[in-house]
Protein backbone atom coordinates (compact mmCIF):
# COMPACT_ATOMS: atom_id res chain seq x y z
CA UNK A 1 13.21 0.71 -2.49
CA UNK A 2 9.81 -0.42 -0.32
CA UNK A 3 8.97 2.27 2.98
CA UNK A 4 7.20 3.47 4.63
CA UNK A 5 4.76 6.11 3.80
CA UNK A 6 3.23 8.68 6.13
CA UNK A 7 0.50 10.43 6.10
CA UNK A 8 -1.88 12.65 7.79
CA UNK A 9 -4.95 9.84 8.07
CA UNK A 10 -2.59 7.40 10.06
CA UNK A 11 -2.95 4.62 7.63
CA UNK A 12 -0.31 2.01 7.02
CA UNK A 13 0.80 2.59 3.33
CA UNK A 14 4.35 1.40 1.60
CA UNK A 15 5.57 3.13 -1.36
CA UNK A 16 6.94 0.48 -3.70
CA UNK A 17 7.74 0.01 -6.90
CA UNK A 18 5.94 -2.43 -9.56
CA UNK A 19 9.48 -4.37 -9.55
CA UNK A 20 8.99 -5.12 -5.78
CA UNK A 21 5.49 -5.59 -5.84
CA UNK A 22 5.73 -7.94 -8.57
CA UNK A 23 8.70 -9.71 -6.07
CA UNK A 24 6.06 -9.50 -3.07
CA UNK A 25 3.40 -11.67 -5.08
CA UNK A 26 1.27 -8.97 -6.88
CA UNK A 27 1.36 -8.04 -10.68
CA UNK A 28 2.17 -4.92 -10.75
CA UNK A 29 -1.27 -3.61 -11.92
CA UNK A 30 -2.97 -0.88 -10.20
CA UNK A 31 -6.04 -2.85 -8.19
CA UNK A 32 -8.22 0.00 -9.34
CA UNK A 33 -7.55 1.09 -12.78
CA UNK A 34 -5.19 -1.77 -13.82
CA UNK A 35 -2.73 0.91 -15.15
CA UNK A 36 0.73 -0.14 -15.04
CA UNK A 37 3.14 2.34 -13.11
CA UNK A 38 6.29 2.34 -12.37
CA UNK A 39 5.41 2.72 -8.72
CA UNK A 40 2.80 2.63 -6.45
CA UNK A 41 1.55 2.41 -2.71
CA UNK A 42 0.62 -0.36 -1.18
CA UNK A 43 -2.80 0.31 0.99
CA UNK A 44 -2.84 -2.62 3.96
CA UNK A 45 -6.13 -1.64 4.98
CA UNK A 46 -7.49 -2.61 1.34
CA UNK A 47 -4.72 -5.19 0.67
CA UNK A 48 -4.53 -3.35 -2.72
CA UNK A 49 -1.29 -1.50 -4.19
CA UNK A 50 -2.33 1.60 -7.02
CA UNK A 51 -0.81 3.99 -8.78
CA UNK A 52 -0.01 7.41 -7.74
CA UNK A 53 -3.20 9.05 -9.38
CA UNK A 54 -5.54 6.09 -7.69
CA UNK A 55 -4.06 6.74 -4.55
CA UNK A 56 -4.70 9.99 -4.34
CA UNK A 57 -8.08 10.40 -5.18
CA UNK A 58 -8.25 7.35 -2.55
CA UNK A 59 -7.03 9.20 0.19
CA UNK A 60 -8.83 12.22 -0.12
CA UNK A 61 -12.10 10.48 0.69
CA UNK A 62 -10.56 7.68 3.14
CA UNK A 63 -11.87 7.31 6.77
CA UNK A 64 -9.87 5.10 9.10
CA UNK A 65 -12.33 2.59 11.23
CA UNK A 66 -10.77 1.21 14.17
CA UNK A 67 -12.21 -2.14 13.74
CA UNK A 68 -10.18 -2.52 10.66
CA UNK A 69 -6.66 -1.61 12.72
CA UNK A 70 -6.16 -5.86 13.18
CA UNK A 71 -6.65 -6.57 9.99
CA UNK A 72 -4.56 -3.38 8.08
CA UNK A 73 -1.58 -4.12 10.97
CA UNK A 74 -1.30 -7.82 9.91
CA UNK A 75 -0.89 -6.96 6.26
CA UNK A 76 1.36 -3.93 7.07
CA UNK A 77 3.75 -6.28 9.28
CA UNK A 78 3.58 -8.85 6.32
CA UNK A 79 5.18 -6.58 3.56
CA UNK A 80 7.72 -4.83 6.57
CA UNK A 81 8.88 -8.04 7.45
CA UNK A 82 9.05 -9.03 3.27
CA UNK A 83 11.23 -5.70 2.13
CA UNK A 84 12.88 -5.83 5.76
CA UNK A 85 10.90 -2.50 6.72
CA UNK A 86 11.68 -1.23 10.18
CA UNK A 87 8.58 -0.01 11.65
């Protein structure tokens, strides 16, 4: 099931599975090495979802820029209000 997944850079990230991604409009491909996992995260900031491995490399070298907040936040309310996400 889709939530919420925190971490120490403050980005807006779901955890959720290629099943629900597929559900949310995606394909269930990683948007950077178009492996096929069983689940993912879904990055609002990039509007991408990737697999575990991606994502981690991903956030190790991520810098949150305020002047992306608007943009990350609309995206992040979009797939909340989709799965029914409490924020």
């Amino acid at each position: 099931m889709a939530e919420i997944f925190k971490n120490d850079k403050d980005f807006l990230i779901i955890k959720v599975s290629a099943i629900e991604i597929v559900m949310y409009g995606g394909y269930g491909i990683c948007d950077s090495c178009n492996d096929i996992p069983k689940d993912g995260y879904y990055v609002a900031v990039l509007n991408y979802w990737m697999c575990p491995t991606c994502f981690e490399e991903w956030i190790k070298a991520a810098k949150r820029y305020t002047e992306d907040i608007p943009y990350e936040k609309k995206h992040f309310d979009e797939i909340c209000k989709f799965f029914s996400i409490n924020q």
